[in-house]
Protein backbone atom coordinates (compact mmCIF):
# COMPACT_ATOMS: atom_id res chain seq x y z
CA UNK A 1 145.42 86.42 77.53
CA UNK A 2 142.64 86.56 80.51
CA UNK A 3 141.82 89.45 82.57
CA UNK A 4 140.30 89.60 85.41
CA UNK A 5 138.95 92.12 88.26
CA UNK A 6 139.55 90.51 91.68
CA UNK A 7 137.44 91.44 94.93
CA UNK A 8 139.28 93.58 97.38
CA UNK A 9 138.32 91.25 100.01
CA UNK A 10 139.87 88.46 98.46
CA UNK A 11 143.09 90.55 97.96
CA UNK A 12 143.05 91.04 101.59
CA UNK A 13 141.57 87.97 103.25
CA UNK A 14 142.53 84.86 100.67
CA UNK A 15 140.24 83.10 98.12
CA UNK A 16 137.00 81.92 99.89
CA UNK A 17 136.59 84.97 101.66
CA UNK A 18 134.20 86.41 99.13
CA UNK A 19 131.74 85.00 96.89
CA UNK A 20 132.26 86.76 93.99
CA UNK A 21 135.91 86.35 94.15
CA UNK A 22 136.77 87.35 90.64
CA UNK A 23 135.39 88.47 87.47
CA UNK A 24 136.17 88.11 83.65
CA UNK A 25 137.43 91.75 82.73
CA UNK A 26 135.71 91.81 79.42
CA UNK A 27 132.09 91.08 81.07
CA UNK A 28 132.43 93.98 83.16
CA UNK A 29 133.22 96.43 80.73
CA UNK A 30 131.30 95.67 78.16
CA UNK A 31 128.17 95.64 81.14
CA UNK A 32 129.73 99.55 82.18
CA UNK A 33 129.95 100.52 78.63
CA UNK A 34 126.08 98.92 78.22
CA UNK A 35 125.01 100.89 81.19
CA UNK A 36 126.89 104.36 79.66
CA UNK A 37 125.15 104.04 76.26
CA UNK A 38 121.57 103.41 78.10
CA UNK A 39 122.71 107.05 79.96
CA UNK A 40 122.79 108.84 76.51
CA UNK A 41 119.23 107.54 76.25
CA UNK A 42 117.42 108.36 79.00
CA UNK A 43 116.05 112.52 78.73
CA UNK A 44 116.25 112.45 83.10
CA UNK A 45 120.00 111.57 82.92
CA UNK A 46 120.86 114.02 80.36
CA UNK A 47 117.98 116.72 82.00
CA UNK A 48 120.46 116.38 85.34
CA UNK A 49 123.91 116.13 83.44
CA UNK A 50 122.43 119.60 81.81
CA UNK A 51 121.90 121.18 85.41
CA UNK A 52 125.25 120.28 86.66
CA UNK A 53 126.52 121.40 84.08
CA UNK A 54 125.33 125.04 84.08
CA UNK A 55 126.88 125.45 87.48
CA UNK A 56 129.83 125.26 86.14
CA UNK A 57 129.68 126.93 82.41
CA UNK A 58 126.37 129.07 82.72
CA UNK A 59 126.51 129.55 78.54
CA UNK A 60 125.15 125.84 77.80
CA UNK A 61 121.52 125.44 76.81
CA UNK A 62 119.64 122.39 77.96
CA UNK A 63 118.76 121.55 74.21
CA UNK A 64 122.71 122.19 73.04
CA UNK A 65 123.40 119.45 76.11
CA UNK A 66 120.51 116.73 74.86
CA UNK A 67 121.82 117.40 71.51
CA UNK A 68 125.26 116.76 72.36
CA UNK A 69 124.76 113.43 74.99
CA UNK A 70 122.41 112.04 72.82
CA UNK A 71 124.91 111.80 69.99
CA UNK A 72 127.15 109.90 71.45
CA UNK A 73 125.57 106.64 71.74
CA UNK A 74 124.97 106.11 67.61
CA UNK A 75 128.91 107.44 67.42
CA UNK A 76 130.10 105.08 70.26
CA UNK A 77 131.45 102.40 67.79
CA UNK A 78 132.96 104.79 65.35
CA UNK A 79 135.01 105.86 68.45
CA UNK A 80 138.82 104.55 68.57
CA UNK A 81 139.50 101.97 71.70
CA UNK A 82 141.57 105.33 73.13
CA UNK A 83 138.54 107.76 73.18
CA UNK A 84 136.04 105.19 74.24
CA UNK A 85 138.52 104.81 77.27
CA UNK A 86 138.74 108.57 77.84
CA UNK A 87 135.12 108.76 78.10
CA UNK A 88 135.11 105.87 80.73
CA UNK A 89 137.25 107.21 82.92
CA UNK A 90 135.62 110.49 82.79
CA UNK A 91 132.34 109.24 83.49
CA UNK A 92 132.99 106.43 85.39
CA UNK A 93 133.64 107.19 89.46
CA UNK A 94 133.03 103.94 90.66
CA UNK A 95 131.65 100.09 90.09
CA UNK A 96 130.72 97.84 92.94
CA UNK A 97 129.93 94.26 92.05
CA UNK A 98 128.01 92.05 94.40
CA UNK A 99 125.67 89.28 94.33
CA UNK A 100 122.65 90.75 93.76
CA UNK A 101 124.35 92.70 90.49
CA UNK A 102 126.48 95.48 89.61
CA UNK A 103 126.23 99.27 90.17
CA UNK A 104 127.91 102.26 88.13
CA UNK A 105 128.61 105.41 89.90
CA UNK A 106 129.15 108.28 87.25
CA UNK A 107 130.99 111.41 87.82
CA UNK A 108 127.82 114.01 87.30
CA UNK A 109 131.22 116.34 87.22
CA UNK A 110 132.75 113.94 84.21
CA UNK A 111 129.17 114.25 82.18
CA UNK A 112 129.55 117.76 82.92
CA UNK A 113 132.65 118.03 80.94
CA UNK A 114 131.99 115.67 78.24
CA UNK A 115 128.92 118.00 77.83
CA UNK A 116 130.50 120.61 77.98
CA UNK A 117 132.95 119.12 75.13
CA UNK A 118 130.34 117.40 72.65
CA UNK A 119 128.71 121.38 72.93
CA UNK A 120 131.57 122.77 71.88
CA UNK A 121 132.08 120.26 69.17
CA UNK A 122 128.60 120.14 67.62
CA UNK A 123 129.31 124.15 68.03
CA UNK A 124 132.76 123.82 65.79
CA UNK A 125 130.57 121.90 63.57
CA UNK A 126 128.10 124.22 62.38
C-alpha cells in the first residue's frame, strides 16, 4: 500500500495547480524524523528547549534538560512505532513542503514537555 501527502492547493484547485502536487508519505517522515534526531544534537536547540521550559516548571536544570534531549536520539530506534509517533506529534507543529525544500516547525511548548518528561524519567532512574 502507497501513501501519500497531497498539496492543499491541489485539493482545492485540481492536479496541475501546484508543482509539488504530491509526495511519497514515507520520504517525508523519515526527512521529519531526520530533522528531530539532528534537534537532540545541536546544544542551541536544546539551550532554548531548556529556557522554555523553565517558564513553565522553574525546578529543571539546564544540564538535567541536555541530559535528558540528548538521550533520545541513541534511544530513538529502541522506541516502539507508538512512542516514536507520540513524540512526533508533540514536537511537530507544522511541515511546509515547497520547491526549494522542506521546513519543520516544532512546538518549543512540545520540547518543553518531552523535557520535562525525559527529566523526570532519567530522575526515576537514579
Amino acid at each position: 500500500m502507497y501513501r501519500y501527502y497531497v498539496s492543499q492547493t491541489v485539493l482545492k484547485h485540481g492536479a496541475g495547480s501546484c508543482p509539488i502536487g504530491r509526495v511519497p508519505a514515507s520520504e517525508i517522515e523519515a526527512a521529519v524524523i531526520d530533522q528531530l534526531r539532528a534537534v537532540f544534537r545541536q546544544p542551541e536547540i536544546i539551550a532554548g528547549t531548556w529556557k522554555a521550559a523553565r517558564v513553565q516548571d522553574g525546578e529543571i536544570a539546564e544540564a538535567e534538560a541536555r541530559e535528558a534531549l540528548t538521550r533520545l536520539d541513541p534511544l530513538w530506534d529502541e522506541l516502539f512505532p507508538a512512542e516514536q509517533a507520540r513524540i512526533v506529534g508533540l514536537l511537530v507543529e507544522r511541515v511546509d513542503i515547497g520547491t526549494e525544500g522542506m521546513n519543520v516547525r516544532l512546538r518549543m511548548d512540545g520540547l518543553a514537555a518531552l523535557a520535562r518528561e525525559m527529566t523526570t524519567d532519567v530522575g526515576k532512574a537514579a
